[in-house]
PDB file of N, CA and C in Angstrom:
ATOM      1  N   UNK A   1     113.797  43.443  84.763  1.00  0.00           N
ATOM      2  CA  UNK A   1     114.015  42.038  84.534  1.00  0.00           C
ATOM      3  C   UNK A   1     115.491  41.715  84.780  1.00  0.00           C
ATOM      4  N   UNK A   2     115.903  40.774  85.407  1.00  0.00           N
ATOM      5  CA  UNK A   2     117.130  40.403  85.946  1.00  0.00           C
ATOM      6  C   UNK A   2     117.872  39.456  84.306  1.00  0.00           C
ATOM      7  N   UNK A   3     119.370  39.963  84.480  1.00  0.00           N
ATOM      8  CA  UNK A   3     120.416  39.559  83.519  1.00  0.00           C
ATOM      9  C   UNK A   3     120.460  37.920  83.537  1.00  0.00           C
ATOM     10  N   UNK A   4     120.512  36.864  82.648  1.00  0.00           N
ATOM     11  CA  UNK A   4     121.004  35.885  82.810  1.00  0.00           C
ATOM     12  C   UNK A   4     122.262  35.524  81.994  1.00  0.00           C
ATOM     13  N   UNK A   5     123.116  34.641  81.889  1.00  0.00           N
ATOM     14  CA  UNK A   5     124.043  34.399  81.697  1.00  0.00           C
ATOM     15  C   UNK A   5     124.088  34.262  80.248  1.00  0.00           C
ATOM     16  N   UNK A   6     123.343  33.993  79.860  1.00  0.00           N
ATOM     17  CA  UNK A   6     123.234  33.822  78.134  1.00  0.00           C
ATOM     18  C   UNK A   6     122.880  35.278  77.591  1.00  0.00           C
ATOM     19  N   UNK A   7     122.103  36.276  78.755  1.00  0.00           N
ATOM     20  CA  UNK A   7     122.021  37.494  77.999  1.00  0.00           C
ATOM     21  C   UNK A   7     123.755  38.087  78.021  1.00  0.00           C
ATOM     22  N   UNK A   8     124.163  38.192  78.621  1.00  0.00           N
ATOM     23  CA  UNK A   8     125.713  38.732  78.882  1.00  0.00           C
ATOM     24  C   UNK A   8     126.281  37.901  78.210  1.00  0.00           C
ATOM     25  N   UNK A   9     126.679  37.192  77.978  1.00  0.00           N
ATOM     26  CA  UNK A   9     127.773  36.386  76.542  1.00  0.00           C
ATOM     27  C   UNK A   9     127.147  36.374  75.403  1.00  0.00           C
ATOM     28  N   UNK A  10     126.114  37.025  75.055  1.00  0.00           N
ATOM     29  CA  UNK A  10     125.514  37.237  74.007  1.00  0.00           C
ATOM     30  C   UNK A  10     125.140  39.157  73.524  1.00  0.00           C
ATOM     31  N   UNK A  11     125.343  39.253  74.805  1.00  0.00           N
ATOM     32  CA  UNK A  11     125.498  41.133  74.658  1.00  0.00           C
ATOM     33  C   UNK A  11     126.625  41.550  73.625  1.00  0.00           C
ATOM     34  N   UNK A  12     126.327  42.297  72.363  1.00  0.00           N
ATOM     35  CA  UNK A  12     127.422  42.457  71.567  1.00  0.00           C
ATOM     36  C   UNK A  12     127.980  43.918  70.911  1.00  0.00           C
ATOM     37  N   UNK A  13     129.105  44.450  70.334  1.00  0.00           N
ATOM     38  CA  UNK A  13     128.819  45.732  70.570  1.00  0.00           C
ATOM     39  C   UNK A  13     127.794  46.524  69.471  1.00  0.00           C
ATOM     40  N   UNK A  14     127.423  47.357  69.686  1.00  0.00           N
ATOM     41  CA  UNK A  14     126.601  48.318  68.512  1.00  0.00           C
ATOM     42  C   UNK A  14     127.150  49.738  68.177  1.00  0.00           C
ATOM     43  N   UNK A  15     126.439  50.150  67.596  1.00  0.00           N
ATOM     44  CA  UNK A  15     126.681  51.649  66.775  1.00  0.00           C
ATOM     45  C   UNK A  15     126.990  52.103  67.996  1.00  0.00           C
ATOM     46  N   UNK A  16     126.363  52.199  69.138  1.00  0.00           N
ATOM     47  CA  UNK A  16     126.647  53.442  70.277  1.00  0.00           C
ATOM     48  C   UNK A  16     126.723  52.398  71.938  1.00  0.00           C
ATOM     49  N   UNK A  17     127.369  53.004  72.863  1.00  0.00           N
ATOM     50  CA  UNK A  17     127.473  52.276  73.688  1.00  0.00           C
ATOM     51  C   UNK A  17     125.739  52.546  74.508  1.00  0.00           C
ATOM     52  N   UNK A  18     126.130  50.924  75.246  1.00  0.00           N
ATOM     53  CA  UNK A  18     124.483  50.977  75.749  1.00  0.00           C
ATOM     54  C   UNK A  18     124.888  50.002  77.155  1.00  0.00           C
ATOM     55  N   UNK A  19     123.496  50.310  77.844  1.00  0.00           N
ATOM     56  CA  UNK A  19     123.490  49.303  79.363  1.00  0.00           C
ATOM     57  C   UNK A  19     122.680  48.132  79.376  1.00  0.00           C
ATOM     58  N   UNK A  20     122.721  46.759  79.612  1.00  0.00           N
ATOM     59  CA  UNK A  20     121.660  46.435  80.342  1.00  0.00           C
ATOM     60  C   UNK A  20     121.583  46.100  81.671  1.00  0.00           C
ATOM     61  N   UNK A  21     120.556  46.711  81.946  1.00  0.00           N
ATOM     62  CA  UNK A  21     120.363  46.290  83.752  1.00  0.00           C
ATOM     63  C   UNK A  21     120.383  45.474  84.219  1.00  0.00           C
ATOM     64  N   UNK A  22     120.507  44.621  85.561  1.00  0.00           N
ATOM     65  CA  UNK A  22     119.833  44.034  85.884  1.00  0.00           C
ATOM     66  C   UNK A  22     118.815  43.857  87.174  1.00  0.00           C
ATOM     67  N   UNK A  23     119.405  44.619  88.399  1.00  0.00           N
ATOM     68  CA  UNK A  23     118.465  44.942  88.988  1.00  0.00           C
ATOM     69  C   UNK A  23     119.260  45.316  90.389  1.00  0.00           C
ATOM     70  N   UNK A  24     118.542  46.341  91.616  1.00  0.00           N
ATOM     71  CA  UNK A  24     119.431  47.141  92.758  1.00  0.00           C
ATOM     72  C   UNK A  24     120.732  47.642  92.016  1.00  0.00           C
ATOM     73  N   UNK A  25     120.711  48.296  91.095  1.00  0.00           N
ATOM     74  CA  UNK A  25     121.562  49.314  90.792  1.00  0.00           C
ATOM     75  C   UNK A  25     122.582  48.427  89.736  1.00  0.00           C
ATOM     76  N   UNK A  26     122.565  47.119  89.834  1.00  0.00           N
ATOM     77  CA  UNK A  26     123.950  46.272  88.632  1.00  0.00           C
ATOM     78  C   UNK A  26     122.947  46.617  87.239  1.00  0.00           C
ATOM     79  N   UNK A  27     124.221  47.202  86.454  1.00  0.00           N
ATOM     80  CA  UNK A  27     124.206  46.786  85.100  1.00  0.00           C
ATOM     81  C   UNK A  27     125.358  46.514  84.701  1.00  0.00           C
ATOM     82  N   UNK A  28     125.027  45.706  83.377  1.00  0.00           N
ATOM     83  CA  UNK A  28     126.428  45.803  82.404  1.00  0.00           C
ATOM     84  C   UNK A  28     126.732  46.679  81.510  1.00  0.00           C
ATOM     85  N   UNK A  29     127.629  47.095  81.302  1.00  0.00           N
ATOM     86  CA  UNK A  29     128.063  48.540  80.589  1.00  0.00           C
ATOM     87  C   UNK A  29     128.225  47.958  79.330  1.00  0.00           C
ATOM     88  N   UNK A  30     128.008  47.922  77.440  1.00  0.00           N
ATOM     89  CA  UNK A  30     128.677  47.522  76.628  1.00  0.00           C
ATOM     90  C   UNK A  30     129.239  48.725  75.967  1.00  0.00           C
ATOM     91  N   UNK A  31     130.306  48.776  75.422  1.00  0.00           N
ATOM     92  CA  UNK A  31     130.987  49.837  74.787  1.00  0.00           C
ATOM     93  C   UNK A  31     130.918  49.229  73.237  1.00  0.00           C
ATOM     94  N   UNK A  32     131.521  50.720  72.312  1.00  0.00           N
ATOM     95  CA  UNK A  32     131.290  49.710  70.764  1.00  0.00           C
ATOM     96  C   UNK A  32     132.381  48.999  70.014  1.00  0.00           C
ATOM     97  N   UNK A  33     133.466  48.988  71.148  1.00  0.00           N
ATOM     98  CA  UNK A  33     134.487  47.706  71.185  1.00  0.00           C
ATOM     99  C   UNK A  33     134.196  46.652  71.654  1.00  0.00           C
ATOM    100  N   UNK A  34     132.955  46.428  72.065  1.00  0.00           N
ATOM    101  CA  UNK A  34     133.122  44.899  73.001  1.00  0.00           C
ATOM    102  C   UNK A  34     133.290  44.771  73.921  1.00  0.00           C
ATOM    103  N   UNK A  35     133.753  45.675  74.867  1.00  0.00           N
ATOM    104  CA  UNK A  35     134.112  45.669  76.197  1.00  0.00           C
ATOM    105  C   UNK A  35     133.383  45.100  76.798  1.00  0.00           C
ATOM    106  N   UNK A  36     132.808  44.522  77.922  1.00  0.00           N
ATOM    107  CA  UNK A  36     131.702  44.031  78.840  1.00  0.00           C
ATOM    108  C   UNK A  36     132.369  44.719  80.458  1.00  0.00           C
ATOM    109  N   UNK A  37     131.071  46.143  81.127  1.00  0.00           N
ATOM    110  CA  UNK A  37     131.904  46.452  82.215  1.00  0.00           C
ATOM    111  C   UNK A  37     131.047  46.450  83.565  1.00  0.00           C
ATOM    112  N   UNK A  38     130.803  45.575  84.442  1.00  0.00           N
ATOM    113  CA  UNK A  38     130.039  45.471  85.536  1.00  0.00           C
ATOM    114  C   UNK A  38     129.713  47.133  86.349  1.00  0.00           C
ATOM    115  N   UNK A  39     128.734  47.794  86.143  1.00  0.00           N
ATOM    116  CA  UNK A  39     128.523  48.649  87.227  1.00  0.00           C
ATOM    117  C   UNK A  39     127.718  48.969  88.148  1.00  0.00           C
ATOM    118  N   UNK A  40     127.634  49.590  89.147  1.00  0.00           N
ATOM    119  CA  UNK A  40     126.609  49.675  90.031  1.00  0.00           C
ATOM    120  C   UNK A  40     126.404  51.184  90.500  1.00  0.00           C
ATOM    121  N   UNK A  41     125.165  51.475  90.278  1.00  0.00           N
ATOM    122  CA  UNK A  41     124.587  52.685  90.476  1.00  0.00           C
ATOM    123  C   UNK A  41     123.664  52.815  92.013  1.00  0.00           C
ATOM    124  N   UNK A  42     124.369  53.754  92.738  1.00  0.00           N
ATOM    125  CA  UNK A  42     123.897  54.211  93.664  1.00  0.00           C
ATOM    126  C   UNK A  42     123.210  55.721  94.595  1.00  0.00           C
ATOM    127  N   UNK A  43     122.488  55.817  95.484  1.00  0.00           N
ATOM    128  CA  UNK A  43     122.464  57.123  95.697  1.00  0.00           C
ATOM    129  C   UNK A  43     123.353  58.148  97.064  1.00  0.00           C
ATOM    130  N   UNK A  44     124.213  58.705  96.728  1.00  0.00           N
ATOM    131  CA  UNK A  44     124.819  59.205  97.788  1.00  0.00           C
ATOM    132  C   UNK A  44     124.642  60.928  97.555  1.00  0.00           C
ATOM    133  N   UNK A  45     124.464  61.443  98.516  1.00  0.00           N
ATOM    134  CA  UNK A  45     124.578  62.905  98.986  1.00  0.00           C
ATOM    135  C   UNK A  45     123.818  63.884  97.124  1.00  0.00           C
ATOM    136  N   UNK A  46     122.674  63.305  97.903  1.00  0.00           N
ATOM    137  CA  UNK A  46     122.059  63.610  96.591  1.00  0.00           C
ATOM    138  C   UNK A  46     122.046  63.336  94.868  1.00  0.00           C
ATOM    139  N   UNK A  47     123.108  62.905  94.564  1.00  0.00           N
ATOM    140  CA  UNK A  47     123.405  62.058  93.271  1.00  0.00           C
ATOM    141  C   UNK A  47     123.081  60.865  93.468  1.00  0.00           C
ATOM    142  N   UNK A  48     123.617  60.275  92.529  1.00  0.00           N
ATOM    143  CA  UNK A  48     123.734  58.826  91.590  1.00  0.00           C
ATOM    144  C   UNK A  48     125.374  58.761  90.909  1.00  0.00           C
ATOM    145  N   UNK A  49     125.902  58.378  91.857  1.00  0.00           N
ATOM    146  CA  UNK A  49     127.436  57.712  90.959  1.00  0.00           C
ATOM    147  C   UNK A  49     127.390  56.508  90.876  1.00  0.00           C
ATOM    148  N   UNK A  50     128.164  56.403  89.737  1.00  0.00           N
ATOM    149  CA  UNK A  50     128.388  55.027  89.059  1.00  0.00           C
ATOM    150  C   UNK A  50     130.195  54.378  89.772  1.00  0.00           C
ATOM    151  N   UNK A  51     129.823  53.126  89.822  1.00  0.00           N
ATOM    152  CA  UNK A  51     131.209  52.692  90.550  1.00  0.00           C
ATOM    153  C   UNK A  51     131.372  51.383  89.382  1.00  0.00           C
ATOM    154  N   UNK A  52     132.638  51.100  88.727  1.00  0.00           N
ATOM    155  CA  UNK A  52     132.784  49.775  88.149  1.00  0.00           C
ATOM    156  C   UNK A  52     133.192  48.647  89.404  1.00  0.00           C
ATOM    157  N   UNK A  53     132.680  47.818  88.957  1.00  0.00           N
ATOM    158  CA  UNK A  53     132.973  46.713  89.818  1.00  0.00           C
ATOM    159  C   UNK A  53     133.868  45.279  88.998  1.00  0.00           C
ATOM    160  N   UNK A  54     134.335  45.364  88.054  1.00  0.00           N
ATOM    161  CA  UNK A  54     135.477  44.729  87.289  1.00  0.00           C
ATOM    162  C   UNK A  54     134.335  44.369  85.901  1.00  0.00           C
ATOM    163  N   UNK A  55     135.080  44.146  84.929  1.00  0.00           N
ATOM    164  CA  UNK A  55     135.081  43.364  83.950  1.00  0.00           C
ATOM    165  C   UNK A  55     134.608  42.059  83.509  1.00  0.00           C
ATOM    166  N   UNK A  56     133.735  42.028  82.000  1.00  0.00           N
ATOM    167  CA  UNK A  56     133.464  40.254  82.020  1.00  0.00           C
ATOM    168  C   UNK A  56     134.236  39.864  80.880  1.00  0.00           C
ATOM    169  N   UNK A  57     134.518  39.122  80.887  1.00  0.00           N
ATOM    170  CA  UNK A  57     134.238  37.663  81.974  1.00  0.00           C
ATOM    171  C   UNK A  57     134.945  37.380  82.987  1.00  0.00           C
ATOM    172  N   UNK A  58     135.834  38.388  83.366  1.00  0.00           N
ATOM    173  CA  UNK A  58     136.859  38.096  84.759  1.00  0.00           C
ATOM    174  C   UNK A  58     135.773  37.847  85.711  1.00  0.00           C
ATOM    175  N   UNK A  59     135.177  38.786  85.845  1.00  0.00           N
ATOM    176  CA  UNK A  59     133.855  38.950  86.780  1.00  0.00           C
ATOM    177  C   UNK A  59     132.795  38.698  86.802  1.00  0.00           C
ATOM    178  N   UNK A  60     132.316  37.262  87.243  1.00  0.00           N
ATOM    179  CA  UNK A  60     131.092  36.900  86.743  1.00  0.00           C
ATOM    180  C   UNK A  60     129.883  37.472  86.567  1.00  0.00           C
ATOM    181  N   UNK A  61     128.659  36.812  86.542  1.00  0.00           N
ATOM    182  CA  UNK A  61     126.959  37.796  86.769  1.00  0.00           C
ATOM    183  C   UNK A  61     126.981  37.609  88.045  1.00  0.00           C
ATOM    184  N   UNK A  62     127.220  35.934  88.744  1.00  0.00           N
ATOM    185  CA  UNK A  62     126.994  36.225  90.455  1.00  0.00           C
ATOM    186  C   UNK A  62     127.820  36.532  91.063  1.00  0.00           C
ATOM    187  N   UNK A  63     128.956  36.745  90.777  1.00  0.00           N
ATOM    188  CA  UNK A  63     130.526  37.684  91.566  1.00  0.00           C
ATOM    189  C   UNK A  63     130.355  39.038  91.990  1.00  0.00           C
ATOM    190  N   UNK A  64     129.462  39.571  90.259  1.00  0.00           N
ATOM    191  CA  UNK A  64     129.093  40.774  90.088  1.00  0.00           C
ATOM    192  C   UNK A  64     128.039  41.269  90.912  1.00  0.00           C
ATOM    193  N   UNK A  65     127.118  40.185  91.111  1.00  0.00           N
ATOM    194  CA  UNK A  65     125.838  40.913  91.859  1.00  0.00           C
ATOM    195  C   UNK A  65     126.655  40.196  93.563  1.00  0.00           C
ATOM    196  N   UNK A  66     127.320  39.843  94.120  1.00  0.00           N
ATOM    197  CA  UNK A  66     128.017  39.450  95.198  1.00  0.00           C
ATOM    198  C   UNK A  66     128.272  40.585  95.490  1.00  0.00           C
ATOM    199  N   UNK A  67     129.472  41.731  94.975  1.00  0.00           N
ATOM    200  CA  UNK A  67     129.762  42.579  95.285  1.00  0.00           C
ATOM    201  C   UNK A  67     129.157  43.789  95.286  1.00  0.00           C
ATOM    202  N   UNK A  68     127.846  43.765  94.261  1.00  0.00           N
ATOM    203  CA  UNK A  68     126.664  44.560  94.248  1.00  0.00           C
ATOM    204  C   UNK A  68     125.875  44.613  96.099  1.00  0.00           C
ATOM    205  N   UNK A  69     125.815  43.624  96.415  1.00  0.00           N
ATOM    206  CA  UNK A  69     125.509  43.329  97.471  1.00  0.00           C
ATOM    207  C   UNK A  69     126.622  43.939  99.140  1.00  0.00           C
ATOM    208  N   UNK A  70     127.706  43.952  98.803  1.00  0.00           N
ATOM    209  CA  UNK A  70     128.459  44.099  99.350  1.00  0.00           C
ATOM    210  C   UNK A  70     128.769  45.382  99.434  1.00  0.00           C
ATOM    211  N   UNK A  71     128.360  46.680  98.163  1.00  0.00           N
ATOM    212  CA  UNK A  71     128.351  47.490  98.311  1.00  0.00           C
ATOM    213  C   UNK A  71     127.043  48.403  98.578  1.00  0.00           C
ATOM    214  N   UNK A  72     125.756  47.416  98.351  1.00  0.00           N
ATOM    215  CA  UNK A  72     124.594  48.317  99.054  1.00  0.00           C
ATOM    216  C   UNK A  72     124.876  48.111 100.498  1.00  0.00           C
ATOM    217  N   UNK A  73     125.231  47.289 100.995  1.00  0.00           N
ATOM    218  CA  UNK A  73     125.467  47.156 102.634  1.00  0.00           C
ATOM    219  C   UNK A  73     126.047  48.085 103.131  1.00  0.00           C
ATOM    220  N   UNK A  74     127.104  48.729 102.533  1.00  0.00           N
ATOM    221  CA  UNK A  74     127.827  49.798 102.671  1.00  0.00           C
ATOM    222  C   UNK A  74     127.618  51.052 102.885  1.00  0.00           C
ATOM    223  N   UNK A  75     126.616  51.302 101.772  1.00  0.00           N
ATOM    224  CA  UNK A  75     126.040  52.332 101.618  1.00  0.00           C
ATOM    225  C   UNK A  75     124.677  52.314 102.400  1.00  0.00           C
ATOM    226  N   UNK A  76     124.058  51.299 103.102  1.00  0.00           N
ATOM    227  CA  UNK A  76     122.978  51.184 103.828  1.00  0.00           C
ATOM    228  C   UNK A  76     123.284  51.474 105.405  1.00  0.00           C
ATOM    229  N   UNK A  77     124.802  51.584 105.621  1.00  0.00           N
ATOM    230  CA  UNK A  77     125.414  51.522 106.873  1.00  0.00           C
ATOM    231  C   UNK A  77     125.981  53.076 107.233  1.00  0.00           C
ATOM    232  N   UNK A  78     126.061  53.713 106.044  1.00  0.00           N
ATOM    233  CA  UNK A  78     126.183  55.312 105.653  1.00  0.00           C
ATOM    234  C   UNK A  78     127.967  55.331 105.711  1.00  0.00           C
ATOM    235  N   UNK A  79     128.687  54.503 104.551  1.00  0.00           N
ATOM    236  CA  UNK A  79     129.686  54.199 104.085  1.00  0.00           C
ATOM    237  C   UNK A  79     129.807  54.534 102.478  1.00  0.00           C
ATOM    238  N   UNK A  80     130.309  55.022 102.355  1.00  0.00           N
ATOM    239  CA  UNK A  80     130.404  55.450 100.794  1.00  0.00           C
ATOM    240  C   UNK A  80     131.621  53.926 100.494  1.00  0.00           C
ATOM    241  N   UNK A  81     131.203  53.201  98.931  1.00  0.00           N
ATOM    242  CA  UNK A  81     131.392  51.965  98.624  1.00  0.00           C
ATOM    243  C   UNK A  81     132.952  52.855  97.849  1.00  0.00           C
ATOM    244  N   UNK A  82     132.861  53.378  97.232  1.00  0.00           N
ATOM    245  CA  UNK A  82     133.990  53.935  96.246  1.00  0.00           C
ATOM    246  C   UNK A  82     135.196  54.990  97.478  1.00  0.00           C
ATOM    247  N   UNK A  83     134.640  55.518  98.258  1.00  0.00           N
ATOM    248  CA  UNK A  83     135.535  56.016  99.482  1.00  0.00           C
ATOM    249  C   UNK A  83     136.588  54.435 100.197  1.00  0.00           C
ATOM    250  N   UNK A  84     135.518  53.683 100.616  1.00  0.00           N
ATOM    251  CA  UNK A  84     136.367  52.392 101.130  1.00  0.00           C
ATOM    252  C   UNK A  84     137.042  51.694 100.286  1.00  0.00           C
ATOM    253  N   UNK A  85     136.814  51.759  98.928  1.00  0.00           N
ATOM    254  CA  UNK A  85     137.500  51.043  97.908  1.00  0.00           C
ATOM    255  C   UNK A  85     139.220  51.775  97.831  1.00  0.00           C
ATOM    256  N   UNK A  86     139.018  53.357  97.706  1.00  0.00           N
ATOM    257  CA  UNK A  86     140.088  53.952  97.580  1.00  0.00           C
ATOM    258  C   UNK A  86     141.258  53.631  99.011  1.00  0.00           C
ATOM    259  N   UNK A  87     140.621  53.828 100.202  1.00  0.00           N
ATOM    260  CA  UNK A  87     141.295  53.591 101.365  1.00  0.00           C
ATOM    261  C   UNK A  87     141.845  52.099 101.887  1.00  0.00           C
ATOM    262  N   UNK A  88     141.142  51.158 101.047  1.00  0.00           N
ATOM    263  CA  UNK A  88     141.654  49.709 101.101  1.00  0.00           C
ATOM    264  C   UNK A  88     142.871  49.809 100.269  1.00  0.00           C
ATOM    265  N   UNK A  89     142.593  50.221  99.055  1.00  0.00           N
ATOM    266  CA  UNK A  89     143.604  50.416  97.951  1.00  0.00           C
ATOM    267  C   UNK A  89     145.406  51.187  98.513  1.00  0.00           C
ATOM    268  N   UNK A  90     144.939  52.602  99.202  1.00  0.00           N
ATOM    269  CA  UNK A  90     146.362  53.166  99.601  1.00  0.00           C
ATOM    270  C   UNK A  90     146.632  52.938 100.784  1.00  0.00           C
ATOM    271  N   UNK A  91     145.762  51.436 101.668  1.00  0.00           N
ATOM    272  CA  UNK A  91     146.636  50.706 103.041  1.00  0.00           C
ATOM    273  C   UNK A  91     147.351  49.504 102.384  1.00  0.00           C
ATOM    274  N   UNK A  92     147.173  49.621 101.155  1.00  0.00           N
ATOM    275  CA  UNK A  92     147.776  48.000 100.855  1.00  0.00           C
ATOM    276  C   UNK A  92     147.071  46.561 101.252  1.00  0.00           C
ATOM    277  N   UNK A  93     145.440  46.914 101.778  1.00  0.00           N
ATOM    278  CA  UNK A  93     144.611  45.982 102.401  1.00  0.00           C
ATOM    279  C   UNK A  93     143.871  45.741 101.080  1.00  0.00           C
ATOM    280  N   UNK A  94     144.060  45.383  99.927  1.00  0.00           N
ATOM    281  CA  UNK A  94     143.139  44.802  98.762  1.00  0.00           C
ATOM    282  C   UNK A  94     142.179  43.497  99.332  1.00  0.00           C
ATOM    283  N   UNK A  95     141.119  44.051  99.189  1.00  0.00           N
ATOM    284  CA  UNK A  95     139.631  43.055  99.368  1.00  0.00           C
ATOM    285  C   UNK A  95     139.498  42.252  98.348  1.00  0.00           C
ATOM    286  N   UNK A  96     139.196  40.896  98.532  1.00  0.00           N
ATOM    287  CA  UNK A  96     138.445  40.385  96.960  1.00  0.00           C
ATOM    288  C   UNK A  96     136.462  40.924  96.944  1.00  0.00           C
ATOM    289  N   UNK A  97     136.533  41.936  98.288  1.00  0.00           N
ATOM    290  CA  UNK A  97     135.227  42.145  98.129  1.00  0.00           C
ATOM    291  C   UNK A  97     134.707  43.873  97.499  1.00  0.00           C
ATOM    292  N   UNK A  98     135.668  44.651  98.020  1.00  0.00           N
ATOM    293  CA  UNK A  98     135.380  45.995  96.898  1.00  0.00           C
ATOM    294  C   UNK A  98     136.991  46.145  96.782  1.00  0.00           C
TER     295      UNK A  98
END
């Protein structure tokens, strides 16, 4: 079942940290500070790594699933999303997209 906006500003913390999903690999991460942390789960070279994709409320639900999008493309193109993130990062080429 897909996240709506009232579930995420209403996500709060508990005894233990927990996820909710929402769907192609986005969830939200809650920690038992409160944190709110966008991630996206994918499959590369036999695993499942987890990549954060920023913070809420900096980062919206559709920002979040924007760049969700932006990184299955990636990985559908046989691009690792967290490899291009690092190499944007040490050219000094920062994306507003990973």
């Amino acid at each position: 079942m897909a996240l709506t906006k009232t579930a995420v500003r209403h996500a709060k913390p508990g005894a233990k940290d927990y996820t909710l999903p929402d769907y192609n690999g986005l969830a939200l991460f809650v920690n038992t500070k409160g944190a709110k942390c966008w991630h996206f789960r994918f499959s590369w070279s036999d695993k499942q790594p987890r990549m954060s994709l920023g913070t809420c409320p900096e980062v919206s639900l559709r920002y979040a699933r924007t760049l969700r999008d932006v990184a299955r493309a990636l990985v559908a193109t046989g691009i690792d999303p967290r490899a291009q993130r690092r190499q944007a990062c040490n050219t000094g080429q920062m994306t507003t997209s990973l």
